[in-house]
Protein backbone atom coordinates (compact mmCIF):
# COMPACT_ATOMS: atom_id res chain seq x y z
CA UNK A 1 -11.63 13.08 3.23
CA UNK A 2 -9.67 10.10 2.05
CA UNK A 3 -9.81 6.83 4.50
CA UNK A 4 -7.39 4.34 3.14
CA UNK A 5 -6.22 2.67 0.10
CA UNK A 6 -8.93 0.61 -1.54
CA UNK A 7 -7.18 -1.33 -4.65
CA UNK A 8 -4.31 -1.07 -6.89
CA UNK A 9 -4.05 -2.08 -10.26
CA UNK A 10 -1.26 -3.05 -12.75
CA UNK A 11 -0.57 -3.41 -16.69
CA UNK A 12 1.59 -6.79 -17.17
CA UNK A 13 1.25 -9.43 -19.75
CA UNK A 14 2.79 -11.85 -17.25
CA UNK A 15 -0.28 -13.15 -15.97
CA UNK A 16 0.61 -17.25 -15.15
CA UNK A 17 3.68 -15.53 -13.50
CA UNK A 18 1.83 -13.12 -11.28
CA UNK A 19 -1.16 -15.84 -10.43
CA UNK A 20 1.86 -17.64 -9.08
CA UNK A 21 3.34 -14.99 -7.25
CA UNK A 22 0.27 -13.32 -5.54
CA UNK A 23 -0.91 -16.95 -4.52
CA UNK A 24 2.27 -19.21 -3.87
CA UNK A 25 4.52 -16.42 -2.22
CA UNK A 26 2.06 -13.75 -0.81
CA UNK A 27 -1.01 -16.04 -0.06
CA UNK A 28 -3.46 -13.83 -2.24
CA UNK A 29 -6.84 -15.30 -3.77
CA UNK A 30 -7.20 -15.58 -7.49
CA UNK A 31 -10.30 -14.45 -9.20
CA UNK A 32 -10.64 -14.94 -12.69
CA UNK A 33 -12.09 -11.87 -14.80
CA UNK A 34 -12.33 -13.10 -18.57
CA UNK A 35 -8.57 -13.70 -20.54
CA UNK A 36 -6.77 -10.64 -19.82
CA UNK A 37 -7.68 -9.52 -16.30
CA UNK A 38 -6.46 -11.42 -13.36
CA UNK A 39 -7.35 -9.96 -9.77
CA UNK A 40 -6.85 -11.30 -6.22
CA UNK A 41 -8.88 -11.04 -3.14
CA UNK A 42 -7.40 -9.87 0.64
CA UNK A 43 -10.38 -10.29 2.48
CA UNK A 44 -14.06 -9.69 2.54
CA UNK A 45 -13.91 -7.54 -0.62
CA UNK A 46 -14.20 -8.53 -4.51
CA UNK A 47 -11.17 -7.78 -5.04
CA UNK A 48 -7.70 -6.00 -3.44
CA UNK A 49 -5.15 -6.10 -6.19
CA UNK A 50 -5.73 -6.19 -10.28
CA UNK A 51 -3.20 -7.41 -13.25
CA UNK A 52 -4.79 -6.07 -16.75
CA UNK A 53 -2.86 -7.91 -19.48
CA UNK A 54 -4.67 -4.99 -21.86
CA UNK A 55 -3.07 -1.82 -19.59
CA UNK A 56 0.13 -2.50 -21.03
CA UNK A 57 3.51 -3.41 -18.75
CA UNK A 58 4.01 -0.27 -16.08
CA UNK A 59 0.67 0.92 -16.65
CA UNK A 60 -0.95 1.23 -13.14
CA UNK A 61 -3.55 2.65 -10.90
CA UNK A 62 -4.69 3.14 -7.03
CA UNK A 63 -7.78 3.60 -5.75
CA UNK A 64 -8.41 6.03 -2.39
CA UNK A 65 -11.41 5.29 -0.69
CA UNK A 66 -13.82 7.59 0.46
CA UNK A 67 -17.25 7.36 2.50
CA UNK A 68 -20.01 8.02 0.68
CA UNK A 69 -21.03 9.67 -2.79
CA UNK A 70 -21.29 13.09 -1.06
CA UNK A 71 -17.57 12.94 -0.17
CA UNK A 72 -16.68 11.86 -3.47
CA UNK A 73 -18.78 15.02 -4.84
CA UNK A 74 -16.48 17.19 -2.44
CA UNK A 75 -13.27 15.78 -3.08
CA UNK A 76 -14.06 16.23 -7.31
CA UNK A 77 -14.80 20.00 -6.50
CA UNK A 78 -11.76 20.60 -4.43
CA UNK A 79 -9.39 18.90 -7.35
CA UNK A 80 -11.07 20.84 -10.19
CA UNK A 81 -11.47 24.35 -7.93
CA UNK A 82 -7.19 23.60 -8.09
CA UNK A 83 -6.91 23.21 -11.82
CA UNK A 84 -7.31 19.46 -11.70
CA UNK A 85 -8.57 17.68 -14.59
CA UNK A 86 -11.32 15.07 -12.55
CA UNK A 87 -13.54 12.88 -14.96
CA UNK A 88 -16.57 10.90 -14.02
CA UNK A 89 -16.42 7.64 -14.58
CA UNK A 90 -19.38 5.33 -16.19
CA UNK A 91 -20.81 2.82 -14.06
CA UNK A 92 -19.08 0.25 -16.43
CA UNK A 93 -15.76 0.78 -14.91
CA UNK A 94 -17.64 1.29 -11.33
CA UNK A 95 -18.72 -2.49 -12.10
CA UNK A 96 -15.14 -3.62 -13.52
CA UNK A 97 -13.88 -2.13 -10.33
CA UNK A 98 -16.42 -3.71 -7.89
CA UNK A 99 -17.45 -0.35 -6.37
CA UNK A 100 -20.83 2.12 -6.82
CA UNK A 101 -19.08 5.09 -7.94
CA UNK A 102 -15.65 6.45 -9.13
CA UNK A 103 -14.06 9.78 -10.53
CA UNK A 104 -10.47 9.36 -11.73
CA UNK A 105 -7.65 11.87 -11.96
CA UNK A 106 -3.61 12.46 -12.46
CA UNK A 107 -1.12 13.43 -9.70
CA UNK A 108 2.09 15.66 -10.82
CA UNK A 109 3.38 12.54 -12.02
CA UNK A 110 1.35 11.00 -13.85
CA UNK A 111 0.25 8.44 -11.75
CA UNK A 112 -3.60 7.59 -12.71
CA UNK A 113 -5.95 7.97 -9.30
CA UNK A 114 -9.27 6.73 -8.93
CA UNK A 115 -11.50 7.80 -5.64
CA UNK A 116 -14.71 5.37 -4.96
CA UNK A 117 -16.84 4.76 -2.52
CA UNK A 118 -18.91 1.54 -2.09
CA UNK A 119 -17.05 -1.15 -2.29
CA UNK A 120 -18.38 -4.63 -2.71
CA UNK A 121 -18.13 -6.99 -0.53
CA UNK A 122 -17.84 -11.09 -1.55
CA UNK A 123 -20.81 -13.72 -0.16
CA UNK A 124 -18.20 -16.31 -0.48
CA UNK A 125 -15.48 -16.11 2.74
CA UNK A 126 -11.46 -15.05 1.48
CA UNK A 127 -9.48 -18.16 0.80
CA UNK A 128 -6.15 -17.89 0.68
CA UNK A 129 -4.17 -19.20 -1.93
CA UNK A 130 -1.57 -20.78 0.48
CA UNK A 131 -1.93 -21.62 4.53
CA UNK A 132 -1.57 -18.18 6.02
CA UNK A 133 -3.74 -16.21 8.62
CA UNK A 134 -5.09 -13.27 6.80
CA UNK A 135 -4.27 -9.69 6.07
CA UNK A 136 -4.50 -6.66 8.21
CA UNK A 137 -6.98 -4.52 6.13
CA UNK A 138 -10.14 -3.25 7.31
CA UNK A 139 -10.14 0.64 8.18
CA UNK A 140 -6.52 0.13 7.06
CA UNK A 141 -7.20 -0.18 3.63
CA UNK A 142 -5.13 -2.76 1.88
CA UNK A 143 -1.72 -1.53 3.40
CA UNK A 144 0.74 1.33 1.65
CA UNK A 145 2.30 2.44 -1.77
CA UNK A 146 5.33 3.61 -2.67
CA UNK A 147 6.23 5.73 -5.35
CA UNK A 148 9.78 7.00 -6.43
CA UNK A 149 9.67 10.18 -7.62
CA UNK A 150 12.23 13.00 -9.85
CA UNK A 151 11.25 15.68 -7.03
CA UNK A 152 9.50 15.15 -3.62
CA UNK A 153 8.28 18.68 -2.80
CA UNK A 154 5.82 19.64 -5.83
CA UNK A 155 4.27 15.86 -5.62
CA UNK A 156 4.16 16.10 -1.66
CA UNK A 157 2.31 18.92 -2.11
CA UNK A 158 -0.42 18.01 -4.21
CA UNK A 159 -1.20 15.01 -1.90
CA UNK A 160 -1.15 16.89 1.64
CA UNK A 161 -2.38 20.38 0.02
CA UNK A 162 -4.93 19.23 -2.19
CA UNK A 163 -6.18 15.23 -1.11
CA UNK A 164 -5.50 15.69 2.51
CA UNK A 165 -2.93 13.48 3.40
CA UNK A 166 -0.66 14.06 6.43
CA UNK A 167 3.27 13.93 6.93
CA UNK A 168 4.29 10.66 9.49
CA UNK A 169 7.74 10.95 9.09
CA UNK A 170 10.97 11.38 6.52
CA UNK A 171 14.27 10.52 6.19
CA UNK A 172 17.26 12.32 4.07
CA UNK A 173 19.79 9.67 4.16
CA UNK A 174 20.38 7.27 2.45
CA UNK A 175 18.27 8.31 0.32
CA UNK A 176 14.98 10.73 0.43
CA UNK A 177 11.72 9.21 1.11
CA UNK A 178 8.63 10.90 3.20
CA UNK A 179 5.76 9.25 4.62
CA UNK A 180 2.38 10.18 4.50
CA UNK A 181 -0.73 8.86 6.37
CA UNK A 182 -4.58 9.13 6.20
CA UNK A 183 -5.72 6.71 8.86
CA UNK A 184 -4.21 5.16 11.55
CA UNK A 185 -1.51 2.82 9.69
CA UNK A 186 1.14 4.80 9.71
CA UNK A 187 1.59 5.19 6.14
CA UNK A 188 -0.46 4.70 2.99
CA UNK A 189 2.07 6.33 0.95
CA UNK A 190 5.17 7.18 0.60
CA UNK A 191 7.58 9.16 -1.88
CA UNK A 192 10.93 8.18 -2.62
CA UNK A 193 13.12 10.67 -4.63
CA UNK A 194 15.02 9.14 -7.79
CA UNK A 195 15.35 11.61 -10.21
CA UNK A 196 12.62 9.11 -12.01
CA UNK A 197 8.49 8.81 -11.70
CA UNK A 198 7.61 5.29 -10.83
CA UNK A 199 6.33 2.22 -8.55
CA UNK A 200 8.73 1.08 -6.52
CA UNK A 201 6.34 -1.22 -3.79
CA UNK A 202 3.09 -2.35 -2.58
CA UNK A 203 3.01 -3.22 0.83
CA UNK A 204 0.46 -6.17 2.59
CA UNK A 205 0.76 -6.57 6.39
CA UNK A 206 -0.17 -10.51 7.51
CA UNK A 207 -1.41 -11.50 10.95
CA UNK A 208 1.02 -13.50 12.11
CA UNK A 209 4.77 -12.76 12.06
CA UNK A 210 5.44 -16.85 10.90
CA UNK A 211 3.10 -15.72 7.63
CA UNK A 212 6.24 -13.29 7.35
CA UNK A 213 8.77 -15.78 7.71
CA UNK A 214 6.98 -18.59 5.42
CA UNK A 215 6.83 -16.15 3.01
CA UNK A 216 10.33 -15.48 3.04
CA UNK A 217 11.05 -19.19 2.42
CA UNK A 218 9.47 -19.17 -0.34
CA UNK A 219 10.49 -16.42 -2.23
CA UNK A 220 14.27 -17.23 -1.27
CA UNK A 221 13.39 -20.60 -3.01
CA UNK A 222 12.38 -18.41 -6.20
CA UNK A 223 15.11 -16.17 -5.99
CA UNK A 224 12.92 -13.28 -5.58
CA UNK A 225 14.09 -11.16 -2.41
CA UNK A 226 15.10 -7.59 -3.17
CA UNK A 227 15.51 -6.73 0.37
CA UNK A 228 16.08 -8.87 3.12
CA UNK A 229 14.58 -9.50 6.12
CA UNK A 230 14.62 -7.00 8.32
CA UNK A 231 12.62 -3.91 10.81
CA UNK A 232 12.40 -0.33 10.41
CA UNK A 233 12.64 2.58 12.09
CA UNK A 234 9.17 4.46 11.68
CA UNK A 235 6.53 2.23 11.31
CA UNK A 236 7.84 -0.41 13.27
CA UNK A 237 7.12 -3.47 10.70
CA UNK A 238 9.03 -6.30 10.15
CA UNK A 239 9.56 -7.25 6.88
CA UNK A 240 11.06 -8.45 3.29
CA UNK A 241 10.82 -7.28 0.11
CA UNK A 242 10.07 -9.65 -2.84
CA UNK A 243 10.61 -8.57 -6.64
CA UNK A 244 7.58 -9.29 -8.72
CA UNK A 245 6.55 -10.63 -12.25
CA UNK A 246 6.81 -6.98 -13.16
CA UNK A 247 9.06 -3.51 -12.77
CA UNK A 248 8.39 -3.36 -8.78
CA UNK A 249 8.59 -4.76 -5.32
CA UNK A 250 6.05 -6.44 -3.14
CA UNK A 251 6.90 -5.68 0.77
CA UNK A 252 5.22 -8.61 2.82
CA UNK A 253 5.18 -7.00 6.96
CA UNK A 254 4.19 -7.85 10.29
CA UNK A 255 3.35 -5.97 13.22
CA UNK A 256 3.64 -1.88 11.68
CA UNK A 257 2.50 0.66 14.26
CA UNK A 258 -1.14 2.70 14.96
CA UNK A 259 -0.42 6.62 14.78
CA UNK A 260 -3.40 9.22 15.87
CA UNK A 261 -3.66 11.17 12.99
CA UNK A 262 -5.15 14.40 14.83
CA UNK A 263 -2.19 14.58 17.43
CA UNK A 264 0.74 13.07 14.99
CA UNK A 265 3.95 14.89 14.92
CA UNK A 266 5.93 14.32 11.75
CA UNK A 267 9.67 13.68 12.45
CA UNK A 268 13.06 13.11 10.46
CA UNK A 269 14.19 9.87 11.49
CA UNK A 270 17.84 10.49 11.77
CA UNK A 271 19.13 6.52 12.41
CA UNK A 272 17.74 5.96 8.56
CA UNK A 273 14.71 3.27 7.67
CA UNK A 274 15.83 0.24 9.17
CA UNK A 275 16.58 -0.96 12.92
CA UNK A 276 17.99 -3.89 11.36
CA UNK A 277 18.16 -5.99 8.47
CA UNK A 278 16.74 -4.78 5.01
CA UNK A 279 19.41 -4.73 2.53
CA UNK A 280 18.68 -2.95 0.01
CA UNK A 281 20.14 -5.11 -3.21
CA UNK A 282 17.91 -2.12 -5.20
CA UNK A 283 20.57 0.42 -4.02
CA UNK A 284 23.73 1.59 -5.37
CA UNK A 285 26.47 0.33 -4.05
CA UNK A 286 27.60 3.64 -2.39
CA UNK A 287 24.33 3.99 -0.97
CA UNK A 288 24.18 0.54 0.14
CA UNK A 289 27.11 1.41 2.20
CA UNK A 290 25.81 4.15 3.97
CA UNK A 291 22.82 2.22 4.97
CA UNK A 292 24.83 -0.53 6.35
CA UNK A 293 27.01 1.96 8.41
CA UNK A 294 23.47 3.21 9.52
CA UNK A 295 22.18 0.04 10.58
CA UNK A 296 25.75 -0.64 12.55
CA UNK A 297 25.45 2.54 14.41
CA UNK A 298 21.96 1.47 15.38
CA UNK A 299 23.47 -1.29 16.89
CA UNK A 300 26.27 0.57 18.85
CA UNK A 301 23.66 2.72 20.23
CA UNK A 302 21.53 -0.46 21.07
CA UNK A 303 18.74 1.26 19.08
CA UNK A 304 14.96 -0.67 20.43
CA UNK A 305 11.83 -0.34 19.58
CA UNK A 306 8.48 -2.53 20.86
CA UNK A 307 7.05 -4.82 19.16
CA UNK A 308 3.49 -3.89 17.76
CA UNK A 309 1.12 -6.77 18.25
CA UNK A 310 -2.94 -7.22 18.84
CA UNK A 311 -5.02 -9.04 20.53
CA UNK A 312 -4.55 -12.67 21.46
CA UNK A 313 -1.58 -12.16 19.15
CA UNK A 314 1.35 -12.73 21.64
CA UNK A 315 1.78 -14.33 24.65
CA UNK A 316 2.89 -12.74 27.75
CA UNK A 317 5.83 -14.33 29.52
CA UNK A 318 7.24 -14.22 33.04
CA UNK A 319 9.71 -12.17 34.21
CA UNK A 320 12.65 -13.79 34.85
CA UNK A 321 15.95 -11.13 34.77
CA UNK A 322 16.29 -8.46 37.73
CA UNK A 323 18.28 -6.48 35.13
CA UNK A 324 15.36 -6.33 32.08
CA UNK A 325 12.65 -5.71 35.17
CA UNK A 326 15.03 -2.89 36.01
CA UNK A 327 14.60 -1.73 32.23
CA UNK A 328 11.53 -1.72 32.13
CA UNK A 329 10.69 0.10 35.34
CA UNK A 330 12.46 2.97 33.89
């Protein structure tokens, strides 16, 4: 019923700070909308990503796209048939949020949802706000959210029971976090137990694995990375983590992995999230350690994975080693 994530929004009163930030470190496009609402564009669409100086810091919303008004009809009769408290938005918040039609409700949390459908797209082409080559959105939606959480189970349910979603993955260790998907990408959400509600990141994947590594300059230049480089275990992307204007964590990713939704097997991924890489400075210590002794043992075991690239997006090189032929005929 629900196809990807559409938009996210965000209360902050840092708004010079975050017009740097989306444009100068994650390559974002900054729209103006009036003195206390700054959003940024992705792609084709009027906007990706809000800041809404009058929402008040931590204040936030996400908006799950579906296809048409009948679908939106459906889903608001499944959430109230449940108990669930759905309101109808006027078309002046439709227009605010660049789409024909919206309800709005609360998960177990708290966390404010809105589901649209129609979308508006921009006549003018995206332009980013520094030299990169685009992000992977489309179908997609805009990429994934995370959300830390007091208890996984009761909030897990109300997303897979009630909206549809489906379990991808989890891991227990280091710390709890499941994975939930409702299109190919292999996650649009995830929950990470803390003992606390909150946002912990927003994740955009780029084209190009240098847009990754740029990107990582430059937020090592601003003293901003909150996770280092690094690749993990279930959805394959390579990635950083960069701490933002406000309370949470932008995740800036190359090359995550397709999953079929209709065949997908959820696992627990027992080597933890990471391949390599990705220290987590957000951790305790202690549970900074056991990551790291994670991530060794993934290198004893000489832990792989391929790399997930498109079209036109590689190049394919000769083989030149009898021994990694020999691999990879087996």
């Amino acid at each position: 019923m629900i196809r990807g994530l559409g938009y996210a929004g965000f209360g902050s009163s840092a708004i010079e700070d975050w017009r740097h930030f989306g444009t100068n470190m994650v390559g974002f496009q900054a729209i103006e909308r009036g003195n206390s609402l700054l959003a940024f564009r992705m792609d084709d669409r009027k906007q990706r990503v809000v800041i809404d100086r009058a929402m008040g810091e931590g204040a936030r919303f996400f908006g799950w796209e579906v296809e048409d008004g009948a679908a939106l009809d459906a889903l608001a009769a499944r959430l109230e048939a449940v108990g669930v408290a759905v309101t109808a938005e006027p078309q002046a918040l439709a227009d605010t949020r660049h789409v024909r039609s919206l309800i709005s409700f609360h998960d177990p949390d708290g966390n404010r949802l809105e589901a649209f459908h129609g979308a508006e797209i921009d006549d003018t082409p995206f332009s980013p706000g520094r030299s990169i080559s685009g992000f992977r959105t489309g179908p997609l939606g805009l990429g994934h959210v995370v959300l830390t959480v007091e208890n996984i189970e009761p909030i897990m349910a109300f997303y897979t029971k009630v909206l549809g979603f489906g379990l991808s993955d989890y891991i227990e260790k280091p710390f709890r976090a499941y994975f939930f998907h409702v299109n190919p990408r292999h996650h649009s959400l995830a929950l990470i137990e803390t003992g606390k509600a909150g946002m912990h990141h927003l994740m955009v994947e780029l084209f190009s694995l240098d847009d990754v590594g740029q990107s990582y300059d430059v937020a090592l230049a601003g003293d901003r990375v909150n996770v280092t480089l690094g690749r993990h275990t279930n959805d394959l992307m390579t990635s950083f983590y960069a701490r933002t204007p406000s309370s949470f964590m932008v995740e800036c990713g190359w090359g995550g992995r397709e999953i079929e939704p209709a065949t997908w097997q959820p696992v627990e991924m027992h080597h933890g999230p990471s391949l390599w890489g990705h220290d987590r400075i957000w951790l305790s210590e202690k549970d900074r350690a056991v990551a790291r002794e994670m991530r060794m043992n993934a290198a004893r075991e000489g832990l792989r994975a391929p790399v997930q690239v498109m079209e036109g997006n590689y190049k394919l090189m000769a083989g030149t080693c009898a021994w990694w032929d020999g691999v990879k005929g087996n």
